[in-house]
C-alpha atoms as a PDB file:
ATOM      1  CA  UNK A   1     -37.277  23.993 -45.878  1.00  0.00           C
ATOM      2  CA  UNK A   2     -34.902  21.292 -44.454  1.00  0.00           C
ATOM      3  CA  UNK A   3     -31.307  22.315 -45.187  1.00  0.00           C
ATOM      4  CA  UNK A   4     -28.464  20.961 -45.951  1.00  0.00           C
ATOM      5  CA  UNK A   5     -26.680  22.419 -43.277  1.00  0.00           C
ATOM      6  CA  UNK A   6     -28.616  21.804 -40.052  1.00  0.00           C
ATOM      7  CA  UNK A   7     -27.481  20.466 -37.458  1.00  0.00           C
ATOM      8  CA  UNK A   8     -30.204  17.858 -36.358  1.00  0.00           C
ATOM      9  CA  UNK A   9     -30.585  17.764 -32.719  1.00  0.00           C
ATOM     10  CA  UNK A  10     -33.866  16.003 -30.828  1.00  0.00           C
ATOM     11  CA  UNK A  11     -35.112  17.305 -27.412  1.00  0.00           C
ATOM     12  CA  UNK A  12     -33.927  15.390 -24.148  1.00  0.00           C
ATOM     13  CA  UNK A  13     -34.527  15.934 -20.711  1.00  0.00           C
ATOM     14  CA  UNK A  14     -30.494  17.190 -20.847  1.00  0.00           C
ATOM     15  CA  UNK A  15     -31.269  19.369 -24.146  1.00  0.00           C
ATOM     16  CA  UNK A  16     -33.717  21.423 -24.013  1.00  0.00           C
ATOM     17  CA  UNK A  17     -32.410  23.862 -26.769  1.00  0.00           C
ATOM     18  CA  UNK A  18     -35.347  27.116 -26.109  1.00  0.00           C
ATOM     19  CA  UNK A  19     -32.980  29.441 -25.210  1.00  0.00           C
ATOM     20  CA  UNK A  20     -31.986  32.065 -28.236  1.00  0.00           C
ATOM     21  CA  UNK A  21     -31.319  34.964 -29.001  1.00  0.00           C
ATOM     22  CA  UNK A  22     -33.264  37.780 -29.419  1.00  0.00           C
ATOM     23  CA  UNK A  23     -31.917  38.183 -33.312  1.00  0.00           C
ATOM     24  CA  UNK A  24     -32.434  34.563 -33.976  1.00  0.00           C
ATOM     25  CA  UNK A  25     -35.663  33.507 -35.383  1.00  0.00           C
ATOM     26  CA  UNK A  26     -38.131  30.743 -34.061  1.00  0.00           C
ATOM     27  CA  UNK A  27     -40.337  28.718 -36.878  1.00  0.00           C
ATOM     28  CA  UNK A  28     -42.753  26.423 -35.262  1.00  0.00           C
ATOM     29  CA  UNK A  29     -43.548  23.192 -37.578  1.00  0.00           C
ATOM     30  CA  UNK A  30     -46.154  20.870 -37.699  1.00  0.00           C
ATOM     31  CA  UNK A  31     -45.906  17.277 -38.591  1.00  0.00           C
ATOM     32  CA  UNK A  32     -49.793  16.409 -39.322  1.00  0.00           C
ATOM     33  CA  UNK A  33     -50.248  12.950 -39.370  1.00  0.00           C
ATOM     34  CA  UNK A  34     -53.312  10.563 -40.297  1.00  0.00           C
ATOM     35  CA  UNK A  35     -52.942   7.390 -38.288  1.00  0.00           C
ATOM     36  CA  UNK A  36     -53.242   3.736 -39.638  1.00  0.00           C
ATOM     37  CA  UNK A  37     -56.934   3.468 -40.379  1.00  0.00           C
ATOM     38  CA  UNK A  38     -56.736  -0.576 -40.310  1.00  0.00           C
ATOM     39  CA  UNK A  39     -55.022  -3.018 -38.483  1.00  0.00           C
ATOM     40  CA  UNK A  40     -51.412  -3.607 -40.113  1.00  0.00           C
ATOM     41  CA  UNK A  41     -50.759  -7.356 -41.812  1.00  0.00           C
ATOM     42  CA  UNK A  42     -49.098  -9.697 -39.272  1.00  0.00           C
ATOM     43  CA  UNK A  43     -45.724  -9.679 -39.822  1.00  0.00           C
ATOM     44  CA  UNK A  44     -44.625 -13.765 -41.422  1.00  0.00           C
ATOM     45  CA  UNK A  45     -42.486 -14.282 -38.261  1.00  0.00           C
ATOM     46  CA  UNK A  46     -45.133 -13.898 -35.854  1.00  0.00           C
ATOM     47  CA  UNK A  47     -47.776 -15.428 -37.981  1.00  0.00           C
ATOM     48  CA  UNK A  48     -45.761 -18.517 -38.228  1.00  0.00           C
ATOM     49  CA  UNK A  49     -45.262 -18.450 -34.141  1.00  0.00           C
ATOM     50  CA  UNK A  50     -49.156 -17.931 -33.905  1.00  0.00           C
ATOM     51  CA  UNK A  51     -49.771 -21.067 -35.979  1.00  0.00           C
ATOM     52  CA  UNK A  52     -46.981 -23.311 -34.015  1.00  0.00           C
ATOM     53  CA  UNK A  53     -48.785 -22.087 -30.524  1.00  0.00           C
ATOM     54  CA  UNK A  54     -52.428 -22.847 -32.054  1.00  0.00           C
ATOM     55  CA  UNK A  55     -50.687 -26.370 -33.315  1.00  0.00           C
ATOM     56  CA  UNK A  56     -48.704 -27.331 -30.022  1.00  0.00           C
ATOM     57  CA  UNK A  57     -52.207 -26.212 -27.817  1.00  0.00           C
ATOM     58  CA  UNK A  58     -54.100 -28.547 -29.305  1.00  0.00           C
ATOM     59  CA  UNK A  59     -52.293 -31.447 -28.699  1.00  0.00           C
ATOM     60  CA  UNK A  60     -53.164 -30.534 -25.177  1.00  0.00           C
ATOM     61  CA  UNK A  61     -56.321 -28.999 -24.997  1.00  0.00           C
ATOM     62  CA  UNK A  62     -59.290 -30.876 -22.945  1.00  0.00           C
ATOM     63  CA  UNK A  63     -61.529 -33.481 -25.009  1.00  0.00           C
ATOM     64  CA  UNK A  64     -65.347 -33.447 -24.591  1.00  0.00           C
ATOM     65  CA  UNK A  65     -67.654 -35.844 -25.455  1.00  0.00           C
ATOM     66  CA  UNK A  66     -68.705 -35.756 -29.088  1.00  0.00           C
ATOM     67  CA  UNK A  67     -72.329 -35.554 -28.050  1.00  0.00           C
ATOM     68  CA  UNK A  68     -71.127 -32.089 -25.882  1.00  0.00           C
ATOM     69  CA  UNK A  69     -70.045 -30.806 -29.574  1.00  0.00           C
ATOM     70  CA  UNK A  70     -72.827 -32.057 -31.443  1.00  0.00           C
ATOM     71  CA  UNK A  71     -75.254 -30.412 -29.324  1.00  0.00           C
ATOM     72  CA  UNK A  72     -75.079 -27.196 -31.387  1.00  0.00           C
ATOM     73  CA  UNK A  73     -75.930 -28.655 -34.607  1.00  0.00           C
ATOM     74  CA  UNK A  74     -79.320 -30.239 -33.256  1.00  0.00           C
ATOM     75  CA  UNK A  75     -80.386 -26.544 -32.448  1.00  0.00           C
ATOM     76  CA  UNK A  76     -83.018 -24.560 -35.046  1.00  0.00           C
ATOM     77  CA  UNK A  77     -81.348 -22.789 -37.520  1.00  0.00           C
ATOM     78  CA  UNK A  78     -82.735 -19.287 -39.293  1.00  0.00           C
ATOM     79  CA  UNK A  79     -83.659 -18.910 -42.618  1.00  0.00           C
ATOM     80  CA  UNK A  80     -80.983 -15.569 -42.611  1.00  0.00           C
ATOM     81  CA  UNK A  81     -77.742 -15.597 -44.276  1.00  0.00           C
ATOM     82  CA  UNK A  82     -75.656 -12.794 -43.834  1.00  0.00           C
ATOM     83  CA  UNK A  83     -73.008 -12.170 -46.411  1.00  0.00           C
ATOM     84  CA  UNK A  84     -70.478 -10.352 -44.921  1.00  0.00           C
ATOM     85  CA  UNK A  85     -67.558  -8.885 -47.335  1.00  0.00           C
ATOM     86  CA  UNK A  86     -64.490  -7.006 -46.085  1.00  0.00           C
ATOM     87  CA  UNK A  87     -63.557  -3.609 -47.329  1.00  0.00           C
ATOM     88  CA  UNK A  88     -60.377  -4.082 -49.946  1.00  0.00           C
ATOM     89  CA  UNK A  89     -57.124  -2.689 -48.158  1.00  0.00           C
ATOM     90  CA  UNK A  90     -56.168  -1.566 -51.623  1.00  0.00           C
ATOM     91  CA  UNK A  91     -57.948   1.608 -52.172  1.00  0.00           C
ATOM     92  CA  UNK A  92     -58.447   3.825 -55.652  1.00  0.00           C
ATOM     93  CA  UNK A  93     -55.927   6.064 -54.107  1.00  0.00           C
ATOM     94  CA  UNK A  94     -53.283   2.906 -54.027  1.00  0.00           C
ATOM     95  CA  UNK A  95     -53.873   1.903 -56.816  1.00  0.00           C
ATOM     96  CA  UNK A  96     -53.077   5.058 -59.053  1.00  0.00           C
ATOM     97  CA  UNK A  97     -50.700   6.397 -56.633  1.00  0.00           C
ATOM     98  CA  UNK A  98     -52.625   9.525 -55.566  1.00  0.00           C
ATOM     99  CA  UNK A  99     -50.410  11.277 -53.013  1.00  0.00           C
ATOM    100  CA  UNK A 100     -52.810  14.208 -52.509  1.00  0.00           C
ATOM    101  CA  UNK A 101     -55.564  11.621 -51.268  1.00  0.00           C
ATOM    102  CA  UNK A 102     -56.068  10.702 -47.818  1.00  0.00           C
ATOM    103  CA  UNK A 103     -57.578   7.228 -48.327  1.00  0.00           C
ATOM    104  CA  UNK A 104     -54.310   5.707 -49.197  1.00  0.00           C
ATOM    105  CA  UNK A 105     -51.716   3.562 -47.109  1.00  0.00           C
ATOM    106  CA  UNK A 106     -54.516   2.393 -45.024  1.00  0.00           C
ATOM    107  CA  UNK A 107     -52.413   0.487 -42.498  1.00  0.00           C
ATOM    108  CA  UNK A 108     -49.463   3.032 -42.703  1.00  0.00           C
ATOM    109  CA  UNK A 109     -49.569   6.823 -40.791  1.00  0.00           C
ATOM    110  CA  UNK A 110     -49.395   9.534 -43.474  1.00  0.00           C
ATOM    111  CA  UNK A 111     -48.057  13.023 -43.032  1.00  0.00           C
ATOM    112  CA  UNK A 112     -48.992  16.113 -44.335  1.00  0.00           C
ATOM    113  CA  UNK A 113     -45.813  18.145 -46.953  1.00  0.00           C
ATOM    114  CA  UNK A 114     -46.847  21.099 -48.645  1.00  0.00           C
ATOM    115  CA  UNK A 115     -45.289  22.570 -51.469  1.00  0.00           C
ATOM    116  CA  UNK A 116     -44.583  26.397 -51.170  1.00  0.00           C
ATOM    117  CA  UNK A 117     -42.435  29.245 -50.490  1.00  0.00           C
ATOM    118  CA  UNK A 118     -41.590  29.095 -46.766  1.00  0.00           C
ATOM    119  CA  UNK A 119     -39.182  30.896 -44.087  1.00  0.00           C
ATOM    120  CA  UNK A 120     -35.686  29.819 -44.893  1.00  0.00           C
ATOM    121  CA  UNK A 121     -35.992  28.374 -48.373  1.00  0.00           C
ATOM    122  CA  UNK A 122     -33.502  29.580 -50.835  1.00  0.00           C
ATOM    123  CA  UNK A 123     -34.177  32.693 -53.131  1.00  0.00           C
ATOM    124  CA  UNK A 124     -37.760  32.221 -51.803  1.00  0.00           C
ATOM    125  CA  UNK A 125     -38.539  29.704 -54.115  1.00  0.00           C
ATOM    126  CA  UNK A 126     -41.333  26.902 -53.382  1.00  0.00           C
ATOM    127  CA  UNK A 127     -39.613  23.600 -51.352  1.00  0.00           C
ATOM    128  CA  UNK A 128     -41.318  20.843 -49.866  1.00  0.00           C
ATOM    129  CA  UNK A 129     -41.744  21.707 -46.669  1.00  0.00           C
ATOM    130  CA  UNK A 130     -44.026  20.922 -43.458  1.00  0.00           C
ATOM    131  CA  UNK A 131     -46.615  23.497 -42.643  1.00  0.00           C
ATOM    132  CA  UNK A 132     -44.909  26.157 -40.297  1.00  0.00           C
ATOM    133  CA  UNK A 133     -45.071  29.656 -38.814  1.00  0.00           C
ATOM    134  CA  UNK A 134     -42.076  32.165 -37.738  1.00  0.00           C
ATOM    135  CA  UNK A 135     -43.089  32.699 -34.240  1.00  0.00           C
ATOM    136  CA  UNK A 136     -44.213  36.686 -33.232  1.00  0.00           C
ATOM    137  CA  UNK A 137     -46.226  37.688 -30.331  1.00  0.00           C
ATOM    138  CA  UNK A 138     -48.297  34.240 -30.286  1.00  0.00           C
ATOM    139  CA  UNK A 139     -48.943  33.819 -26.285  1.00  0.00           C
ATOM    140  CA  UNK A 140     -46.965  30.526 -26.804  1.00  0.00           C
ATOM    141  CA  UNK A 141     -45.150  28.895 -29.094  1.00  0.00           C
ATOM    142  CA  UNK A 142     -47.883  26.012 -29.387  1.00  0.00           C
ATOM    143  CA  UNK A 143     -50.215  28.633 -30.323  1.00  0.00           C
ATOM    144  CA  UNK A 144     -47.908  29.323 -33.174  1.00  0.00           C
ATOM    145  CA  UNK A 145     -47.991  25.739 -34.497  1.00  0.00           C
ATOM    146  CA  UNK A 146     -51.542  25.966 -34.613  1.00  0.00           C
ATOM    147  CA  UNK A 147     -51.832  29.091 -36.516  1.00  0.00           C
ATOM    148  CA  UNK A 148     -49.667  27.633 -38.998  1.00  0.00           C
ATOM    149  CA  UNK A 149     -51.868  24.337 -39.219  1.00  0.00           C
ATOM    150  CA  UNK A 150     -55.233  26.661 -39.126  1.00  0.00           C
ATOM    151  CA  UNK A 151     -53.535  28.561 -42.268  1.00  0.00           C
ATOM    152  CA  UNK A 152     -53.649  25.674 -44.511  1.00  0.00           C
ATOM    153  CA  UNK A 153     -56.487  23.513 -43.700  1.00  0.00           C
ATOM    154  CA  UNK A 154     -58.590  26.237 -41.876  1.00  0.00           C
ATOM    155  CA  UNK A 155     -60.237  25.693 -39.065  1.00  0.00           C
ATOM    156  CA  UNK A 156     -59.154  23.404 -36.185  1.00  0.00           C
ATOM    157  CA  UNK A 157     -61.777  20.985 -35.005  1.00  0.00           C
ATOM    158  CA  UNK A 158     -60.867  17.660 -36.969  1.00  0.00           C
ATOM    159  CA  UNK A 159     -57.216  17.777 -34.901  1.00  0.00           C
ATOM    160  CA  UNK A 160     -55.053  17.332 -32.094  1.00  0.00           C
ATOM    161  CA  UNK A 161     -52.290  17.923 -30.995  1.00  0.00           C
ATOM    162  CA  UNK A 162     -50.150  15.779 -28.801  1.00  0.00           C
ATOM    163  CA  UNK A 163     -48.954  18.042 -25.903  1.00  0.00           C
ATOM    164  CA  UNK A 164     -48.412  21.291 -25.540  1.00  0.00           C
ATOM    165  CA  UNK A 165     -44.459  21.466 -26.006  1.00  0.00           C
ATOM    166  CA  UNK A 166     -42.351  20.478 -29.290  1.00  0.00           C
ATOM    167  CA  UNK A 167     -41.181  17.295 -29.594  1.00  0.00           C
ATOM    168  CA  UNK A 168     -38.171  17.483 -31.885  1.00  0.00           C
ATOM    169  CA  UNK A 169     -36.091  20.761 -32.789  1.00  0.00           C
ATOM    170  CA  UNK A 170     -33.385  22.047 -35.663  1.00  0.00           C
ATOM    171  CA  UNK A 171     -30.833  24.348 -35.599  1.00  0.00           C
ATOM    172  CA  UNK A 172     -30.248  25.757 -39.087  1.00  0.00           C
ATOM    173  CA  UNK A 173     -27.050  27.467 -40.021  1.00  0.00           C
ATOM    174  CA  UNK A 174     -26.474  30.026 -42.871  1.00  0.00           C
ATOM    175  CA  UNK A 175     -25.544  29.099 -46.158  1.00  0.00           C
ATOM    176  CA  UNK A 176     -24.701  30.514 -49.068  1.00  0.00           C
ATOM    177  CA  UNK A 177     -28.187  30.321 -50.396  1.00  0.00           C
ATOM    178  CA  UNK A 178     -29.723  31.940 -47.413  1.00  0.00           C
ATOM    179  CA  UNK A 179     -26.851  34.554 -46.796  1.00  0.00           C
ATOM    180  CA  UNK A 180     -29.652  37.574 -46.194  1.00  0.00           C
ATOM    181  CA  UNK A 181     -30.876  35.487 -42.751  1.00  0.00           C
ATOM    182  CA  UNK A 182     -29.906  34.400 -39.685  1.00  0.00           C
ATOM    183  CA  UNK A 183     -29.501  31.013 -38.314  1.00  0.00           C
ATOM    184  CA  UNK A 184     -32.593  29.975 -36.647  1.00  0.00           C
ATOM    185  CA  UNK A 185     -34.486  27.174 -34.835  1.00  0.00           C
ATOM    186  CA  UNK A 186     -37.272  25.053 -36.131  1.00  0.00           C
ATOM    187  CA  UNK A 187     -39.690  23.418 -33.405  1.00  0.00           C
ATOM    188  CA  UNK A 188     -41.739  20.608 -34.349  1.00  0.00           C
ATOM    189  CA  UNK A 189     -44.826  19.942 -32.590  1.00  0.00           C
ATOM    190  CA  UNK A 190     -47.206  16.636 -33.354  1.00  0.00           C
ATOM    191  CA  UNK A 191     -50.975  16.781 -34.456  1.00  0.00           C
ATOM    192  CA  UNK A 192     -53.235  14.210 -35.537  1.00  0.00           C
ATOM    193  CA  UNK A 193     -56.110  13.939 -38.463  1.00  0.00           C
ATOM    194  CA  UNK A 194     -59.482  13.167 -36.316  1.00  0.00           C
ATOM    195  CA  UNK A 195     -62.798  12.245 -37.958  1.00  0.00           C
ATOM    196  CA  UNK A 196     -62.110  13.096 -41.480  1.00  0.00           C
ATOM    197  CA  UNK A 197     -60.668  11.326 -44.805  1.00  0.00           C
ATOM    198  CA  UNK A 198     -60.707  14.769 -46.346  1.00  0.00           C
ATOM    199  CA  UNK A 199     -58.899  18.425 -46.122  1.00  0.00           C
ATOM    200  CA  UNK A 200     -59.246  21.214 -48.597  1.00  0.00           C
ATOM    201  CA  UNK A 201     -55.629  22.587 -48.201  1.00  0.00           C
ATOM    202  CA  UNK A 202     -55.085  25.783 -49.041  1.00  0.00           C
ATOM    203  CA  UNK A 203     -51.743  28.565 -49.236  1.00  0.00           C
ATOM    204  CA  UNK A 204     -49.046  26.110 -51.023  1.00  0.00           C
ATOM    205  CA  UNK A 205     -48.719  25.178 -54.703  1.00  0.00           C
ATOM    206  CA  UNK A 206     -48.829  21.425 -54.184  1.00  0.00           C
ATOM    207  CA  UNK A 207     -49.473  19.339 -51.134  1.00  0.00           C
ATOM    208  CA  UNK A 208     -49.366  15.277 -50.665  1.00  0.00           C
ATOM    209  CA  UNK A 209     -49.940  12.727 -47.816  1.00  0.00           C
ATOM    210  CA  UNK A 210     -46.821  10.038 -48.003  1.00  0.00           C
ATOM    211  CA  UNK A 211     -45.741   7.518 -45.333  1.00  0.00           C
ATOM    212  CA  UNK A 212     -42.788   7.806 -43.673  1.00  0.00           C
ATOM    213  CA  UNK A 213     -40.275   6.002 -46.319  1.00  0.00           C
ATOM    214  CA  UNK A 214     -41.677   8.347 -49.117  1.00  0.00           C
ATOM    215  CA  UNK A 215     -41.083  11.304 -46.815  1.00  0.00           C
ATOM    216  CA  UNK A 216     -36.888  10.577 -47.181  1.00  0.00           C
ATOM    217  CA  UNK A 217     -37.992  10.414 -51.225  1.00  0.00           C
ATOM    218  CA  UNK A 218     -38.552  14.173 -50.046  1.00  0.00           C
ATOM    219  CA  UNK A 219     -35.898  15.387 -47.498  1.00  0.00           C
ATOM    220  CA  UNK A 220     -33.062  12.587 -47.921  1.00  0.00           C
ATOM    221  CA  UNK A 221     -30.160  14.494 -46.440  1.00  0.00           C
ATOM    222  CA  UNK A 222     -32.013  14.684 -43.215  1.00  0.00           C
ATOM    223  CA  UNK A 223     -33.048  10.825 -43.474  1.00  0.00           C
ATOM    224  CA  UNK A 224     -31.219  10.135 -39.952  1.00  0.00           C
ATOM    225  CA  UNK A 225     -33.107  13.292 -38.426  1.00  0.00           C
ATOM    226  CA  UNK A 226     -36.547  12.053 -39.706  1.00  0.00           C
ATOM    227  CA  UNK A 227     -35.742   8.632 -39.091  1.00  0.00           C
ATOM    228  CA  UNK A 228     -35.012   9.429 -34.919  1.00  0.00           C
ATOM    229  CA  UNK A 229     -37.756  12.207 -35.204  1.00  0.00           C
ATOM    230  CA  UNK A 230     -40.546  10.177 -36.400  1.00  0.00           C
ATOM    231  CA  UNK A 231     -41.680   6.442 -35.163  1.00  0.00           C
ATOM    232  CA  UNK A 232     -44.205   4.806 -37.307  1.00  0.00           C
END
């Protein structure tokens, strides 16, 4: 769980933040993103801009003759017709707001929350939460991130992860609710959804896949964390 109380910190070449101590736990998280399966709509600026350069080009583009651009309509033509019809950007999923779907948001990454008890959530009740590991004798702490990954959507082979170090860190001080731990440190490390529109996800009560604005509907007292952590 994302408290309250951490202080949000993101790695730098001047802040590394590994070293700990040896009482001080280490949760590796994943943030398990699906990226934009089609090509986002041109933003109205740009598509404007695109239309003025087509415009102001043609005023200056070369002339042929007209029997240069006739030529093509003298040719044979087949008696084929292809009828070509483009897949609807709004999907099912869209349309009835099915979080727990993956064919949703088309144009938009989506990110994997599950909804569980987890290391660090209060009175060990179930909190949204990104799938995550405490870190034992895992050889590294990459190795970590993927067991926590392989726990909830089992085996491996439709992901991958972007490097082999964290991107993004937390430091998470005591509170009242969590008076029985310690303050600890929660790693993020990045993996993507590869050749697949489905996951059976398993060890949590309640999972969904939400873009990046209905993440903060989630965690928004760590908006400014997500917001620098994540760049979609």
């Amino acid at each position: 769980m994302l408290q309250r109380s951490a202080s949000m910190i993101l790695l730098s070449p001047k802040t590394r933040g590994f070293c700990t101590s040896a009482a001080e736990k280490i949760v590796a998280s994943v943030l398990f993103e699906r990226l934009p399966i089609v090509i986002p709509k041109i933003d109205p600026t740009v598509y404007a801009f695109q239309e003025f350069s087509f415009r102001w080009s043609q005023q200056y583009r070369r002339k042929y003759p007209s029997d240069v651009l006739n030529r093509s309509d003298s040719k044979g033509k087949g008696d084929y017709q292809i009828d070509y019809v483009p897949a609807p950007r709004i999907t099912e999923a869209d349309k009835a707001n099915d979080r727990r779907s993956l064919k949703r948001a088309l144009d938009r990454r989506l990110y994997l929350l599950l909804y569980g008890s987890t290391y660090g959530a209060p009175a060990k009740k179930p909190v949204w939460h990104f799938p995550e590991k405490v870190y034992e004798s895992e050889e590294t702490l990459r190795k970590c991130a993927e067991s926590a990954l392989e726990s909830v959507i089992g085996e491996l082979s439709h992901t991958y992860f972007v490097g082999n170090a964290p991107f993004a860190y937390m430091a998470v001080q005591s509170t009242e609710n969590m008076s029985k731990l310690s303050p600890f440190k929660r790693f993020f490390f990045k993996s993507q959804v590869i050749g697949t529109d489905k996951f059976t996800i398993g060890k949590c009560e309640d999972h969904v896949w939400v873009t990046k604005d209905e993440l903060m509907e989630y965690f928004p007292e760590q908006a400014t964390f997500l917001n620098q952590m994540i760049i979609s």
